[in-house]
N, C-alpha and C. Protein backbone atom coordinates (compact mmCIF):
# COMPACT_ATOMS: atom_id res chain seq x y z
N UNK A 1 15.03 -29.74 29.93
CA UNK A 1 15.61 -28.64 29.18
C UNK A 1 14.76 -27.39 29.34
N UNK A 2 15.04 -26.32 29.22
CA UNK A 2 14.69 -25.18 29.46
C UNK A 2 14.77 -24.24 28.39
N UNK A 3 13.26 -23.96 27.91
CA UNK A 3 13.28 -22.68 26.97
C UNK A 3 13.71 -21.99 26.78
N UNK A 4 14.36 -21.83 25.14
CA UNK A 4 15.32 -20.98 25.24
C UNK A 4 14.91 -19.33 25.03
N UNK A 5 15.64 -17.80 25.55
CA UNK A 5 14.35 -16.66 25.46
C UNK A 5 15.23 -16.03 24.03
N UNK A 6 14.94 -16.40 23.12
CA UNK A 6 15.50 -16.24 21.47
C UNK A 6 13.96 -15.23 21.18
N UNK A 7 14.91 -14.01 20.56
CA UNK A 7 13.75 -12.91 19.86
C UNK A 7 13.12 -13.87 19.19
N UNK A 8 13.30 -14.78 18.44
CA UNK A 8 12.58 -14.69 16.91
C UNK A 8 12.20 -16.20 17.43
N UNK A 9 10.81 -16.33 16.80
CA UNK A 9 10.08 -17.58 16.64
C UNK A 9 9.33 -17.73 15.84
N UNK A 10 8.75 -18.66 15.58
CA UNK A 10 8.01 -19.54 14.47
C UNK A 10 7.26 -19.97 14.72
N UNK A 11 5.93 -18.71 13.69
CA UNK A 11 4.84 -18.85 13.90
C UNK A 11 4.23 -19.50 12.27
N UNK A 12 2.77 -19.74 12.53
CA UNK A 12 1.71 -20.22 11.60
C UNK A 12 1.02 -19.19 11.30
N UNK A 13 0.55 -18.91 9.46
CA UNK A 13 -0.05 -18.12 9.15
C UNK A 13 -1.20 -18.89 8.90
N UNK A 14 -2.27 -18.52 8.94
CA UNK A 14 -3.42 -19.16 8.24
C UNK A 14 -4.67 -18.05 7.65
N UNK A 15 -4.99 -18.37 6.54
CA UNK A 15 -6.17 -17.87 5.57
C UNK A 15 -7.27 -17.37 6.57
N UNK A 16 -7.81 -16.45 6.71
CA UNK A 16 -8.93 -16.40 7.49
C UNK A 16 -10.17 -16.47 6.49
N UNK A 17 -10.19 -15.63 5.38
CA UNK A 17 -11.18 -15.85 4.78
C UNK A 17 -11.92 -17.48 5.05
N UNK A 18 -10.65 -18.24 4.37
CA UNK A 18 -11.05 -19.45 4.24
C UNK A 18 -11.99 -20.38 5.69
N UNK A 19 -10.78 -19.96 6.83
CA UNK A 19 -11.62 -20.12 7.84
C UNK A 19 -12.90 -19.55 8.42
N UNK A 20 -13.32 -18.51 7.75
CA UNK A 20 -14.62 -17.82 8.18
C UNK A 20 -16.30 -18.80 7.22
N UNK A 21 -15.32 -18.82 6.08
CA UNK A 21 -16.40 -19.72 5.14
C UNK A 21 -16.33 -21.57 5.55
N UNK A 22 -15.28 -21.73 5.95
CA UNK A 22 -15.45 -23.09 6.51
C UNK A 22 -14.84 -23.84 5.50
N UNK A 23 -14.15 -24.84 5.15
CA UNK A 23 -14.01 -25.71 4.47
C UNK A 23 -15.23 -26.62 3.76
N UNK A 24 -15.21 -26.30 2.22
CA UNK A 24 -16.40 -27.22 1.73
C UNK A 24 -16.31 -27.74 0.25
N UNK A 25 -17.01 -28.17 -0.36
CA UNK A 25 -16.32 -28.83 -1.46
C UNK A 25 -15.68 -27.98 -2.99
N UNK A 26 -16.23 -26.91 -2.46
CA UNK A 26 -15.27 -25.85 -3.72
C UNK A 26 -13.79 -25.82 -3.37
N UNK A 27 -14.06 -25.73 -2.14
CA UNK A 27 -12.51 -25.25 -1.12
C UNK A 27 -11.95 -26.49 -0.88
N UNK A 28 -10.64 -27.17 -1.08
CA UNK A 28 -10.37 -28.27 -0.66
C UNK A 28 -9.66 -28.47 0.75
N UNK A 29 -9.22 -27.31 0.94
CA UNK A 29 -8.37 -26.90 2.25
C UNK A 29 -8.21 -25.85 2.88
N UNK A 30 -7.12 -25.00 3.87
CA UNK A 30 -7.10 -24.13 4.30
C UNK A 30 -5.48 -23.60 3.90
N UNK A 31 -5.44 -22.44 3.65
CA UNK A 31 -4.14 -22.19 3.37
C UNK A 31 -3.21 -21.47 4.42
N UNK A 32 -2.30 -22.25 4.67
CA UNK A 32 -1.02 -21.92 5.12
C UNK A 32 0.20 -21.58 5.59
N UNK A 33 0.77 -20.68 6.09
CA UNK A 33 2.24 -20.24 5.71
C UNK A 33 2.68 -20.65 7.06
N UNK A 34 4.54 -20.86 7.11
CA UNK A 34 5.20 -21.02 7.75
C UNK A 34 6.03 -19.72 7.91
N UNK A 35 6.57 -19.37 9.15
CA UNK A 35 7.40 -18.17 8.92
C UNK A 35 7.94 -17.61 10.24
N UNK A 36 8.90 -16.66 10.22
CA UNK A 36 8.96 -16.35 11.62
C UNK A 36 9.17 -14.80 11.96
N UNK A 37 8.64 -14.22 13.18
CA UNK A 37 8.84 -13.04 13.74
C UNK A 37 9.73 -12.66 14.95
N UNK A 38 9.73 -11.48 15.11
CA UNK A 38 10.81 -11.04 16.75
C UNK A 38 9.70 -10.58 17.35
N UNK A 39 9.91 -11.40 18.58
CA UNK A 39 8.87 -11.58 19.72
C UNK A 39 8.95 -9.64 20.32
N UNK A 40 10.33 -9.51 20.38
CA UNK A 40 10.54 -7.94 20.86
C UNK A 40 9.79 -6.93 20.21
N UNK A 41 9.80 -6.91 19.11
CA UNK A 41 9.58 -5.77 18.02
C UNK A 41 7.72 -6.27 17.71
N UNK A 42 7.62 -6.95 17.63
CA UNK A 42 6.03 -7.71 17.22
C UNK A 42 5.17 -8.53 18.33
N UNK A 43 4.80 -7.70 19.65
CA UNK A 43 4.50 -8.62 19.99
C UNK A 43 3.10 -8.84 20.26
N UNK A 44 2.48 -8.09 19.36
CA UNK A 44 0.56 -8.40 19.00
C UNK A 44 1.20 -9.19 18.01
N UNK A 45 -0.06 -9.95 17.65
CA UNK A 45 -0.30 -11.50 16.48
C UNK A 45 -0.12 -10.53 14.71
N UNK A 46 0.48 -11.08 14.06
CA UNK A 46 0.83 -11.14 13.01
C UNK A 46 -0.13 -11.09 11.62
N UNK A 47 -0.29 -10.10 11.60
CA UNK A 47 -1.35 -10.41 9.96
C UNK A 47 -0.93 -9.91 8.55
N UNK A 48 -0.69 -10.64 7.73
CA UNK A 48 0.04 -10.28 6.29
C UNK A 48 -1.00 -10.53 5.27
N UNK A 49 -1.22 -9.36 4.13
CA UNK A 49 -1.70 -10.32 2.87
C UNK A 49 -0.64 -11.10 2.07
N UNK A 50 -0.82 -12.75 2.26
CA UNK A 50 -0.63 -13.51 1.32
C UNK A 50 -1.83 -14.17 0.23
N UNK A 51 -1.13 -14.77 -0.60
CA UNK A 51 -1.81 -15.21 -1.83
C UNK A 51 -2.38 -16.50 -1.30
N UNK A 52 -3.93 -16.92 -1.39
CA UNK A 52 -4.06 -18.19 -0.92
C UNK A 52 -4.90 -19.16 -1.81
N UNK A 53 -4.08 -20.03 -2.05
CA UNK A 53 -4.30 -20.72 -3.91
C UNK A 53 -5.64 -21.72 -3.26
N UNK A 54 -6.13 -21.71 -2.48
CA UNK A 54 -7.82 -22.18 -2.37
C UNK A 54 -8.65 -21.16 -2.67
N UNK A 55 -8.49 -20.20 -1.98
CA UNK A 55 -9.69 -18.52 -2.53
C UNK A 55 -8.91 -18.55 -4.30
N UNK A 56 -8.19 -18.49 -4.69
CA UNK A 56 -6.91 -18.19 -5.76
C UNK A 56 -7.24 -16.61 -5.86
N UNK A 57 -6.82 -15.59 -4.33
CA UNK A 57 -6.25 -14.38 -4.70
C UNK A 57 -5.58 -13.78 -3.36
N UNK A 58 -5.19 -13.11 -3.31
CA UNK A 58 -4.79 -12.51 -2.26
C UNK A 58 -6.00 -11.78 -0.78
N UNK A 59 -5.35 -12.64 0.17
CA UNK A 59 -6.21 -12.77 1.10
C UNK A 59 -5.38 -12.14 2.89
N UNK A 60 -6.23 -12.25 4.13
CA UNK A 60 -5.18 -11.78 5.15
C UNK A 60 -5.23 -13.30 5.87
N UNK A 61 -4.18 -12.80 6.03
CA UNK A 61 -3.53 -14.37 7.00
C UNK A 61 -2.95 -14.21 7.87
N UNK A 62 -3.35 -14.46 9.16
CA UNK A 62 -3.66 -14.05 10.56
C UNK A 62 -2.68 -15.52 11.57
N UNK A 63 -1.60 -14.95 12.47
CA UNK A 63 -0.91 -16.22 13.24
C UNK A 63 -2.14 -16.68 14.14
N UNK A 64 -2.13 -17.67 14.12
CA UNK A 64 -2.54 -18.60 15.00
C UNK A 64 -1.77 -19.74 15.83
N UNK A 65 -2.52 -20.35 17.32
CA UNK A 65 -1.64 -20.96 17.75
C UNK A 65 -1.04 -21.98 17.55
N UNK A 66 0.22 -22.88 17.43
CA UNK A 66 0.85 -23.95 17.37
C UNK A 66 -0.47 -25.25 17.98
């Protein structure tokens, strides 16, 4: 089968804070998001502030790869 060339795909958000401090026992995990963009219109990497309930405040959350 052959890839299909669809604007929009589905990417991974993830916490950077969280990833810069590392996972440790305050932190139980890394936070998250699922979501998707248009490859046309966006096509540098993705960074949003979301809320990330391990820091518990609003943080940037940066796509990373699949």
């Amino acid at each position: 089968m052959a890839k299909s060339k669809d604007a929009r795909v589905i990417v991974i958000l993830e916490c950077t804070n969280c990833v810069q401090n590392g996972v440790n026992k305050e932190s139980p995990g890394i936070s998250r998001y699922i979501t998707q963009k248009n490859r046309h219109n966006t096509p540098s990497r993705l960074d949003l502030r979301k809320f990330c309930r391990y820091c518990h405040k609003h943080t940037i959350h940066g796509e990373i790869k699949k």
